[in-house]
C-alpha atoms as a PDB file:
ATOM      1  CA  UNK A   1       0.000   0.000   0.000  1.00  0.00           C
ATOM      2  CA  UNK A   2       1.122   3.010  -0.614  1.00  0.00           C
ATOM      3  CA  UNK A   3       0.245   6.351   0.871  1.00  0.00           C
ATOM      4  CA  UNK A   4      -1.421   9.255  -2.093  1.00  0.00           C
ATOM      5  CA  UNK A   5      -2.761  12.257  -0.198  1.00  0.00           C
ATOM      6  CA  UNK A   6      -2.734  13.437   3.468  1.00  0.00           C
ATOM      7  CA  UNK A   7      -6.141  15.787   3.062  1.00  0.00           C
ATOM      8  CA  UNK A   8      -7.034  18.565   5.299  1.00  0.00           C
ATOM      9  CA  UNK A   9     -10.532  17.109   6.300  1.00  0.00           C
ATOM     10  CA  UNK A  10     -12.158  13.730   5.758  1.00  0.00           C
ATOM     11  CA  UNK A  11     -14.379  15.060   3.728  1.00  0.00           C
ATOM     12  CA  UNK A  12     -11.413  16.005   1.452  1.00  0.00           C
ATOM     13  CA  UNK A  13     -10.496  12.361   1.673  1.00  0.00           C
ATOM     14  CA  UNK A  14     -13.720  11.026   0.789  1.00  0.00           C
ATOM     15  CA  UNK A  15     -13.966  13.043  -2.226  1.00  0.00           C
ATOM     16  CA  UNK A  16     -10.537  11.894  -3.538  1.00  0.00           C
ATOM     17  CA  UNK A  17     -11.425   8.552  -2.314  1.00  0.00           C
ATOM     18  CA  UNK A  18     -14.317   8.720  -4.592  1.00  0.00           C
ATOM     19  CA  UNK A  19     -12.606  10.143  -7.882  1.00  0.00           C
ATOM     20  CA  UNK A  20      -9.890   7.210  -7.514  1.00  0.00           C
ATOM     21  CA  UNK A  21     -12.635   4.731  -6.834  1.00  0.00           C
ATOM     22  CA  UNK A  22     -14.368   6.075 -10.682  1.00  0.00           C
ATOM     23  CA  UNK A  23     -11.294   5.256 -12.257  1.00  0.00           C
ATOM     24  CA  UNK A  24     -10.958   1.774 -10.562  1.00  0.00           C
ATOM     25  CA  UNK A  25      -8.098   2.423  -8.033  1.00  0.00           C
ATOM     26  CA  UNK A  26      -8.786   0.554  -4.939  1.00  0.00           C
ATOM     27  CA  UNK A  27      -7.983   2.868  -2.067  1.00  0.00           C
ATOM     28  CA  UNK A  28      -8.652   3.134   1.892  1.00  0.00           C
ATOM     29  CA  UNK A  29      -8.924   6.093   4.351  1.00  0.00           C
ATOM     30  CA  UNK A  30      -6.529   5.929   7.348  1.00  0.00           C
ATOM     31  CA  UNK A  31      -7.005   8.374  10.429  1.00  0.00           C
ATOM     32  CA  UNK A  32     -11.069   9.017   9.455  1.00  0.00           C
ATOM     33  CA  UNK A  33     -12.053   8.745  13.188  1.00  0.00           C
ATOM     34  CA  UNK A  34      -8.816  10.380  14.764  1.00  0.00           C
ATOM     35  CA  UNK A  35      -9.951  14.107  14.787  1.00  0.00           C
ATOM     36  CA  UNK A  36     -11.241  13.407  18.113  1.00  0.00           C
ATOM     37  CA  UNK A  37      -7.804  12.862  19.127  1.00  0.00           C
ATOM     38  CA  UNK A  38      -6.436  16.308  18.014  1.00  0.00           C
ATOM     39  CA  UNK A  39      -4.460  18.082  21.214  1.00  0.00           C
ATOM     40  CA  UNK A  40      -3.797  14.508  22.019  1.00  0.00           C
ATOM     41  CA  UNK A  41      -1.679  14.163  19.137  1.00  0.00           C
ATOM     42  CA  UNK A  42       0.076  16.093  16.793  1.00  0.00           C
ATOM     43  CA  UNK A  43      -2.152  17.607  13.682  1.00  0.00           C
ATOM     44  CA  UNK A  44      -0.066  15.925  11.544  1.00  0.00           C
ATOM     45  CA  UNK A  45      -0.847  12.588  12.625  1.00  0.00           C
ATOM     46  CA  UNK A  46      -4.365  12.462  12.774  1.00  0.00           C
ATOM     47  CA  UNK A  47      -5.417  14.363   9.700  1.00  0.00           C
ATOM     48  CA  UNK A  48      -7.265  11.723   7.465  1.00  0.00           C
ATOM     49  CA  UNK A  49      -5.266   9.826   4.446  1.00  0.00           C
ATOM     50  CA  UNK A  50      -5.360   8.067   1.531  1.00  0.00           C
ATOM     51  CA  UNK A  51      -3.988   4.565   0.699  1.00  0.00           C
ATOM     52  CA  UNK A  52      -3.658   2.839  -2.810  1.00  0.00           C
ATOM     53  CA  UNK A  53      -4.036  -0.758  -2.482  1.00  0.00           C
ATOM     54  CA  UNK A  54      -1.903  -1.392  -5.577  1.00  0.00           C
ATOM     55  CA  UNK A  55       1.590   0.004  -5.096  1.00  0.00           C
ATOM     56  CA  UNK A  56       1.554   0.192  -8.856  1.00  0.00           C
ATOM     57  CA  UNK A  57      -1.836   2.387  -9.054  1.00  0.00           C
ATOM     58  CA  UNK A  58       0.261   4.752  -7.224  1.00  0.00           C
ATOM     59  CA  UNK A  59       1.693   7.685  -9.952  1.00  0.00           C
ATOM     60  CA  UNK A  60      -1.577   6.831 -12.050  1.00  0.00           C
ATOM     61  CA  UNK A  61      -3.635   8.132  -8.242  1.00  0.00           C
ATOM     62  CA  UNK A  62      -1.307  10.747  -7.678  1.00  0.00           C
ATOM     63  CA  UNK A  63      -1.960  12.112 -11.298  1.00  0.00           C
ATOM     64  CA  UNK A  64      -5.566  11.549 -11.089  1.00  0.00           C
ATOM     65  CA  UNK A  65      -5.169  13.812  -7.716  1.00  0.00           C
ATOM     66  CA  UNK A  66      -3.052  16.500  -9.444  1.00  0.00           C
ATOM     67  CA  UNK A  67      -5.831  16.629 -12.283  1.00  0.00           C
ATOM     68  CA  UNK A  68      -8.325  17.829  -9.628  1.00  0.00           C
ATOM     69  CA  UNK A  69      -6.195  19.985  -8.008  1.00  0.00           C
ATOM     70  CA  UNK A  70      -5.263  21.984 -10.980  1.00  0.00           C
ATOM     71  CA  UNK A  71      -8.480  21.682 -12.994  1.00  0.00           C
ATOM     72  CA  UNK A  72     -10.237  25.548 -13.785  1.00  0.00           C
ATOM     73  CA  UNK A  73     -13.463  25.644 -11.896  1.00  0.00           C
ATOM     74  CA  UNK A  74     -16.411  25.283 -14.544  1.00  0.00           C
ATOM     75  CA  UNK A  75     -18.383  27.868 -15.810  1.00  0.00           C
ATOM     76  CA  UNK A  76     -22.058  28.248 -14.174  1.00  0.00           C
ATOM     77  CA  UNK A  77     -24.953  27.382 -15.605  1.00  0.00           C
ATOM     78  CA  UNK A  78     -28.200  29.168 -15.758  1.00  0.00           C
ATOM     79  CA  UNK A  79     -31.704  26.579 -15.262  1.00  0.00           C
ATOM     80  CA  UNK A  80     -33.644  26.984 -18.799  1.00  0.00           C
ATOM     81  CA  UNK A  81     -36.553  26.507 -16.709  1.00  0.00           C
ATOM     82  CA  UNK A  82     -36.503  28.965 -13.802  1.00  0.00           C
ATOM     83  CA  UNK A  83     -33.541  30.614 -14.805  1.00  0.00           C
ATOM     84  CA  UNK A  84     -31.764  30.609 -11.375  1.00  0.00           C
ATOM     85  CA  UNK A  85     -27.435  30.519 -11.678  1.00  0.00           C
ATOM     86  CA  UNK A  86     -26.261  27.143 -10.339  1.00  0.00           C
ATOM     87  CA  UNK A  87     -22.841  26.232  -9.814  1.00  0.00           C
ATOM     88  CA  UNK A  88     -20.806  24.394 -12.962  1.00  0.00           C
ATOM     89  CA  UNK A  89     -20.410  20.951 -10.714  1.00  0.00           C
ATOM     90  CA  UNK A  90     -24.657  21.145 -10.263  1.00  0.00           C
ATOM     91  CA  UNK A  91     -26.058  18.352 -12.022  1.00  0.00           C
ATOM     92  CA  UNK A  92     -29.407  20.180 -11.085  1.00  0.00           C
ATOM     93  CA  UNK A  93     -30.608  23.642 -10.371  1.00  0.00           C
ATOM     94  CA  UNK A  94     -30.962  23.528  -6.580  1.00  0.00           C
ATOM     95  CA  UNK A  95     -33.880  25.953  -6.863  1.00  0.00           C
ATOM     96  CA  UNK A  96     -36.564  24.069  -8.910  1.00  0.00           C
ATOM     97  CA  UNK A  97     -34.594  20.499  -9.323  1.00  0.00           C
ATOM     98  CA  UNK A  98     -34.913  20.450 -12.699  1.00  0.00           C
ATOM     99  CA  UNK A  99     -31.939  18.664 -14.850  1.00  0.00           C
ATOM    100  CA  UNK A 100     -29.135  21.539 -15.888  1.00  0.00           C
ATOM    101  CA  UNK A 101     -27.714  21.159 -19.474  1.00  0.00           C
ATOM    102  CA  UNK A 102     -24.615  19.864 -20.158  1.00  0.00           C
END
């Protein structure tokens, strides 16, 4: 195994847990439950990261990672429908719920 990312918050980790996971990389969170230990133990060793099984999936995670990191945020999108601005990411316009185009 081979550690990938050391993320600020686990729900940093989940979300890179979850991009590695689309492209097939197996991958495990270490540290999820040791924020409770924070004062305890240094910050540095209970922030949440996140393991490749594969040793070999390793530069093809870290890329993936880098891909995310660097990637220009999208443009937003305006609902045809009720014409409220959503977020690029938004599958959906969180006012109405109607599907956003493409």
């Amino acid at each position: 195994m081979k550690r990938v990312l050391i993320a600020p918050s686990l729900l940093d980790a989940q979300l890179a847990v979850d991009a590695l996971s689309s492209l097939g990389i197996t991958t495990h969170i270490f540290n999820a439950n040791a924020a409770g230990a924070l004062g305890e133990v240094p910050f540095m060793q209970a922030q949440p990261e996140v393991w490749v099984d594969d040793d070999a999936q390793e530069a093809r995670a870290r890329g993936a990672l880098a891909g995310l990191r660097d990637a220009p945020p999208r443009a937003e999108k305006r609902c045809a429908h009720c014409g409220e601005l959503n977020p690029g990411n938004f599958l959906s316009c969180w006012q109405c719920g109607r599907a956003l185009p493409d």
